[in-house]
C-alpha atoms as a PDB file:
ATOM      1  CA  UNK A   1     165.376  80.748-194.831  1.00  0.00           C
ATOM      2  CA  UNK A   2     163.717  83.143-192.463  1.00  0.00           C
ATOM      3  CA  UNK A   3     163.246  82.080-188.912  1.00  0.00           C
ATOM      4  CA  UNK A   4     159.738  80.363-187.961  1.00  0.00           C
ATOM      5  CA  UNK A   5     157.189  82.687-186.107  1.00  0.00           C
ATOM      6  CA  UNK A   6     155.465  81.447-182.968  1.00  0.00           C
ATOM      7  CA  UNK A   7     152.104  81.739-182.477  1.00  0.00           C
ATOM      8  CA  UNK A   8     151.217  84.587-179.638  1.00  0.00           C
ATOM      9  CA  UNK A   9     148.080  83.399-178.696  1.00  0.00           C
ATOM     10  CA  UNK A  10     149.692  79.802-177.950  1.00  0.00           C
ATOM     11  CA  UNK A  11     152.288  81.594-176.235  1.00  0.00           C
ATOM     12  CA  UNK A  12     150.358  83.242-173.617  1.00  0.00           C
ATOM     13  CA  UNK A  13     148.057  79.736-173.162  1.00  0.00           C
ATOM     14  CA  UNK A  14     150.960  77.413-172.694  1.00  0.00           C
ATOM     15  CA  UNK A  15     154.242  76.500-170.675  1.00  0.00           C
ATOM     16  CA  UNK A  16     156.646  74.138-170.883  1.00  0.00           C
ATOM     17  CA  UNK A  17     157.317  71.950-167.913  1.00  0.00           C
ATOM     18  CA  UNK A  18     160.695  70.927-166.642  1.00  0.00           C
ATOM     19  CA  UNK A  19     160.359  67.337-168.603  1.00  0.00           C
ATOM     20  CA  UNK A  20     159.098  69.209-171.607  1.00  0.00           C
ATOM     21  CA  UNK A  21     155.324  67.855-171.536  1.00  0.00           C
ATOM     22  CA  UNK A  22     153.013  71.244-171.813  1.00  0.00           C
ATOM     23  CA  UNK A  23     151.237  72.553-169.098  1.00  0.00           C
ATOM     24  CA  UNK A  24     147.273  74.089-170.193  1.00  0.00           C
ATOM     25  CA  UNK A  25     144.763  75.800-167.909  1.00  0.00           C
ATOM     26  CA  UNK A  26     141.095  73.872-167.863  1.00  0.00           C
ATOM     27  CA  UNK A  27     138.293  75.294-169.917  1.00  0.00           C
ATOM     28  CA  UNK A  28     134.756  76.241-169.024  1.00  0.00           C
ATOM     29  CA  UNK A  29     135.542  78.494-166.110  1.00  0.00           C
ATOM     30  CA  UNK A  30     135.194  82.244-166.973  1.00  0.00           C
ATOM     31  CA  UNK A  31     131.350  82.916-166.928  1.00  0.00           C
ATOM     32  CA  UNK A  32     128.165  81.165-166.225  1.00  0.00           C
ATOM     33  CA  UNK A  33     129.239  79.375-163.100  1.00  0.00           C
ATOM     34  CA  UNK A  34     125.974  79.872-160.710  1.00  0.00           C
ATOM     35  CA  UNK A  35     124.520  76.364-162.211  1.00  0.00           C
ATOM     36  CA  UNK A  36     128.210  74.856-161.401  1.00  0.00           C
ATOM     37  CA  UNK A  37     129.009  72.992-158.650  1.00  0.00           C
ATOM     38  CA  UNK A  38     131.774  74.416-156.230  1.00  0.00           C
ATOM     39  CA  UNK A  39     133.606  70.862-156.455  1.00  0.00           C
ATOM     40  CA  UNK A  40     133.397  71.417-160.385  1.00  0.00           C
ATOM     41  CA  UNK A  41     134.969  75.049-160.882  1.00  0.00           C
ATOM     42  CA  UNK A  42     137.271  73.905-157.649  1.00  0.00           C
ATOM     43  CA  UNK A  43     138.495  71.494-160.146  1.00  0.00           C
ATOM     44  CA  UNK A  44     138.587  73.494-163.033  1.00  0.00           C
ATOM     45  CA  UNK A  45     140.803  75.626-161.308  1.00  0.00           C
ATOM     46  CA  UNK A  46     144.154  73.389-160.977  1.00  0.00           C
ATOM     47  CA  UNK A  47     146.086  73.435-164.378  1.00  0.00           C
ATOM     48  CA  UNK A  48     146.137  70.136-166.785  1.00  0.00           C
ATOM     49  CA  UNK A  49     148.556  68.950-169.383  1.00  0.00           C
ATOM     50  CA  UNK A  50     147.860  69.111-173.379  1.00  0.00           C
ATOM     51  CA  UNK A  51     146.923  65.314-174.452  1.00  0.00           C
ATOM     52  CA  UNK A  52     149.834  63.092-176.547  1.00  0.00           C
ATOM     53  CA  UNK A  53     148.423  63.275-179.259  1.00  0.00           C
ATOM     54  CA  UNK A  54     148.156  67.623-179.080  1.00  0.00           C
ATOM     55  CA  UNK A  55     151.423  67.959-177.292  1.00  0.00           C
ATOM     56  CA  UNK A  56     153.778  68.206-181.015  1.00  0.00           C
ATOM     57  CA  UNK A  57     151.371  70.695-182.303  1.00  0.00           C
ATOM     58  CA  UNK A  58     151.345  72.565-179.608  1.00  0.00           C
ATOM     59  CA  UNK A  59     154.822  73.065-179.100  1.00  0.00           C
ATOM     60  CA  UNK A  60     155.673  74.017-182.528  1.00  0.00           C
ATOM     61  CA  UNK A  61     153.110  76.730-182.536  1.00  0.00           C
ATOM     62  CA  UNK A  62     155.044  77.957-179.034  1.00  0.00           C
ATOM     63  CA  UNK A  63     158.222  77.395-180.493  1.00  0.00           C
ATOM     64  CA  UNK A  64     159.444  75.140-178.052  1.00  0.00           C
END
């Protein structure tokens, strides 16, 4: 049986953290941002983790 592949866009989107939940950035922040508010793309800044219910998915396309 050949080994699994990961998937490389996944890979470059998402880590691991140290208690194995995964770590995603926050959408909606690379263009467009004159009509949002500074608090808004302040927030979408900071890093987020992947919901439950994503977070098995998610790691088998990383391979983790």
């Amino acid at each position: 049986m050949p080994k699994m592949k990961s998937n490389s866009g996944a890979k470059k989107r998402f880590t691991t953290t140290a208690s194995g939940r995964v770590k995603r950035k926050k959408a909606f922040a690379s263009h467009i941002l004159t009509k949002k508010s500074q608090k808004r793309k302040r927030n979408l800044r900071k890093s987020t983790l992947v919901n439950e219910a994503d977070e098995s998915r998610v790691k088998r396309m990383i391979g983790a």
